[in-house]
N, C-alpha and C. Protein backbone atom coordinates (compact mmCIF):
# COMPACT_ATOMS: atom_id res chain seq x y z
N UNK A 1 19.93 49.19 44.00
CA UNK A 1 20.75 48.01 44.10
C UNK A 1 21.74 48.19 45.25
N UNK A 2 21.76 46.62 46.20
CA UNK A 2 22.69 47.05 47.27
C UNK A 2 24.46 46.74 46.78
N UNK A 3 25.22 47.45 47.26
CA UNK A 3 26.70 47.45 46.72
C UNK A 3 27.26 46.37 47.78
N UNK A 4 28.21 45.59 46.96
CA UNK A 4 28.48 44.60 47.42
C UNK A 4 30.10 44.73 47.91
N UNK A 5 30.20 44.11 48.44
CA UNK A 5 31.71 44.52 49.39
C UNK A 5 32.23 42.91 49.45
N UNK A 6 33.76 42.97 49.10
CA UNK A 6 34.35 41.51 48.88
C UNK A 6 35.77 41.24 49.90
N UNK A 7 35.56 40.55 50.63
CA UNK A 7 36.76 39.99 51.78
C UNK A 7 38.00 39.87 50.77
N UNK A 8 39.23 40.73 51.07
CA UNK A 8 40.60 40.14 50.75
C UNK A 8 41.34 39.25 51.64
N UNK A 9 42.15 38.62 51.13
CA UNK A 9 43.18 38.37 52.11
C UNK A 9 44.26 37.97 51.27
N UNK A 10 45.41 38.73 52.47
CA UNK A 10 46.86 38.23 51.75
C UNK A 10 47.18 37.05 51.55
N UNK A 11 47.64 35.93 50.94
CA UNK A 11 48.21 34.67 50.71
C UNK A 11 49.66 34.85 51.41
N UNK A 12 50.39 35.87 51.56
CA UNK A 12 51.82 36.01 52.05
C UNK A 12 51.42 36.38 53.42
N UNK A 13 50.82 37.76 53.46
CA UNK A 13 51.34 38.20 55.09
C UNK A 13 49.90 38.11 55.77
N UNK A 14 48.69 37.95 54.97
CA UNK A 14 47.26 37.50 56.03
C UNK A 14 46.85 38.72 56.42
N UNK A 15 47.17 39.78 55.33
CA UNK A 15 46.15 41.30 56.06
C UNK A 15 44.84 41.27 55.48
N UNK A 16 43.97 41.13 56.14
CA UNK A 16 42.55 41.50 55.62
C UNK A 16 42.10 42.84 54.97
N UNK A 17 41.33 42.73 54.29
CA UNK A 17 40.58 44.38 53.80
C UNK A 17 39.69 43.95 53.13
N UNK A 18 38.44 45.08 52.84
CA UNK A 18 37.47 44.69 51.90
C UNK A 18 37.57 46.07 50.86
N UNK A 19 36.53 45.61 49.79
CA UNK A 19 36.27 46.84 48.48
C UNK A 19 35.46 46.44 47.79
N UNK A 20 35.10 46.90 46.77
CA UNK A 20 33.91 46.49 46.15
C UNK A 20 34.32 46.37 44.85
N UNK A 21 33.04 45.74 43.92
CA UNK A 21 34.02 45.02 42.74
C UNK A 21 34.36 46.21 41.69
N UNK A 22 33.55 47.48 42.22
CA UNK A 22 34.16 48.40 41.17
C UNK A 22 35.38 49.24 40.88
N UNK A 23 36.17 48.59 42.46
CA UNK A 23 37.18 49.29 42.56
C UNK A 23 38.51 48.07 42.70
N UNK A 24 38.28 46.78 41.90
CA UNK A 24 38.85 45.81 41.80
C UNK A 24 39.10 45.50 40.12
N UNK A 25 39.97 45.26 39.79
CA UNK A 25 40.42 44.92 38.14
C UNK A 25 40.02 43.48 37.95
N UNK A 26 39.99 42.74 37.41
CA UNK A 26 39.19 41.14 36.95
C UNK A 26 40.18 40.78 37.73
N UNK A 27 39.49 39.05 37.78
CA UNK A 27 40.10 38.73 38.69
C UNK A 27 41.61 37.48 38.03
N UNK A 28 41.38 37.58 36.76
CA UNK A 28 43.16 37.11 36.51
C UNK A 28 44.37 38.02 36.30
N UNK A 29 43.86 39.33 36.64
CA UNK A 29 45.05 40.70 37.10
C UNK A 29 46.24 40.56 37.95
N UNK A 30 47.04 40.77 37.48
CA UNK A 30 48.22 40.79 38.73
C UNK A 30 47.62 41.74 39.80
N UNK A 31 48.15 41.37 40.77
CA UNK A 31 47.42 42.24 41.95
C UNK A 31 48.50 42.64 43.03
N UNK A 32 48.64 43.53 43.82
CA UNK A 32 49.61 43.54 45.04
C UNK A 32 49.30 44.01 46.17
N UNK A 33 50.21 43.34 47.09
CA UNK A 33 49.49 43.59 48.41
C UNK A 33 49.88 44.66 49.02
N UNK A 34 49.25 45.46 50.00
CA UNK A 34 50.04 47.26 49.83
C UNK A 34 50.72 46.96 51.27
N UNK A 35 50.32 45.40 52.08
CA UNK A 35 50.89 45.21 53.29
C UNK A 35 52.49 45.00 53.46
N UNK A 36 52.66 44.03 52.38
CA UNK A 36 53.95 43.14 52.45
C UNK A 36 54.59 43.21 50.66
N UNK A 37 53.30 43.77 49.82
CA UNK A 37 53.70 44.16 48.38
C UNK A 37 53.80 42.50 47.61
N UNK A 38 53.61 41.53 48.37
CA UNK A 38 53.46 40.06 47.08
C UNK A 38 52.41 40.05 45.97
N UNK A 39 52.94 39.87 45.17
CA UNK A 39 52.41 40.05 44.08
C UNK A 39 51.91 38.89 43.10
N UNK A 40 50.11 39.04 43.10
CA UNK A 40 49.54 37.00 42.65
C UNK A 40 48.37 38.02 41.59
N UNK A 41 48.27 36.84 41.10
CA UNK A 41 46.64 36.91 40.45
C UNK A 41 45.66 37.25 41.90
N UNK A 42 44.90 38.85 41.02
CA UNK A 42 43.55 39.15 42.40
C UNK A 42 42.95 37.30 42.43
N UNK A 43 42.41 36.83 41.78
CA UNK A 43 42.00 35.40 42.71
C UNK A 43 42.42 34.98 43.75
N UNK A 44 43.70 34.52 43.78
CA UNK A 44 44.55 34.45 44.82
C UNK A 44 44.24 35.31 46.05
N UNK A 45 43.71 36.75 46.16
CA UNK A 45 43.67 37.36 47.44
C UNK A 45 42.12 37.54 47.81
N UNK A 46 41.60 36.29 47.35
CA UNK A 46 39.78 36.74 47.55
C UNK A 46 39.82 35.37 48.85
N UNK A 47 39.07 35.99 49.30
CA UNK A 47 38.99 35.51 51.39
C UNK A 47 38.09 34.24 50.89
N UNK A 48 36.74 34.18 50.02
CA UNK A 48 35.76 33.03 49.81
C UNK A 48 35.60 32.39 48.41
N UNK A 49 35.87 31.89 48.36
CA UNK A 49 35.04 31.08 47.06
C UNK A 49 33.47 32.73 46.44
N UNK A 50 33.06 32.51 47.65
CA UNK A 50 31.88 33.62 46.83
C UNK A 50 32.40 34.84 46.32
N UNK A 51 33.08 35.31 47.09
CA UNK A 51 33.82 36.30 46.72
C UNK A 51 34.63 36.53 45.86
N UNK A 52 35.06 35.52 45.22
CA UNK A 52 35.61 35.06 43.71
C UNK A 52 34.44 35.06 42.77
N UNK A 53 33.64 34.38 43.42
CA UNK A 53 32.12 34.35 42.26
C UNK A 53 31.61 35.92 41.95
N UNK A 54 31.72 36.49 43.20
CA UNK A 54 30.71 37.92 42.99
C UNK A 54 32.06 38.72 41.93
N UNK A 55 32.87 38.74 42.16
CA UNK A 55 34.15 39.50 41.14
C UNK A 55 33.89 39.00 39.85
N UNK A 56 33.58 37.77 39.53
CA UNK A 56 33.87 36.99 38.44
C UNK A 56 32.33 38.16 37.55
N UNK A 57 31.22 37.46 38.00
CA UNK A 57 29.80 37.45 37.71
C UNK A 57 29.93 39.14 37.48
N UNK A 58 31.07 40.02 38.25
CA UNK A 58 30.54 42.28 37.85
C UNK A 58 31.70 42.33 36.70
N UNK A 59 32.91 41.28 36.12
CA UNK A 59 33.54 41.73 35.35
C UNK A 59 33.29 40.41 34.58
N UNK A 60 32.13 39.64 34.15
CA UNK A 60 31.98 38.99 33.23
C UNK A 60 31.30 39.91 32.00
């Protein structure tokens, strides 16, 4: 199976990064940003719509 890798992005300061969903907590978790430290629901810092889906679909 290929490992899937998910676009972040900050909602406050716009730093990008990626990770994969095994190293991500569900996605209605408080989450923080290690750039600027704002602090949202992980939804909030997913870069696509899919990328919300693929998080949703490894911690359903």
């Amino acid at each position: 199976m290929q490992e899937a890798w998910l676009q972040l992005r900050c909602p406050d300061c716009t730093k990008h990064w990626e990770a994969t969903p095994t190293d991500l907590p569900s996605p209605d978790t408080q989450f923080s940003c290690d750039g600027c430290g704002a602090e949202r629901s992980l939804s909030e810092f997913m870069k696509t719509a899919r990328d919300l889906e693929l998080l949703r679909e490894f911690h359903a």
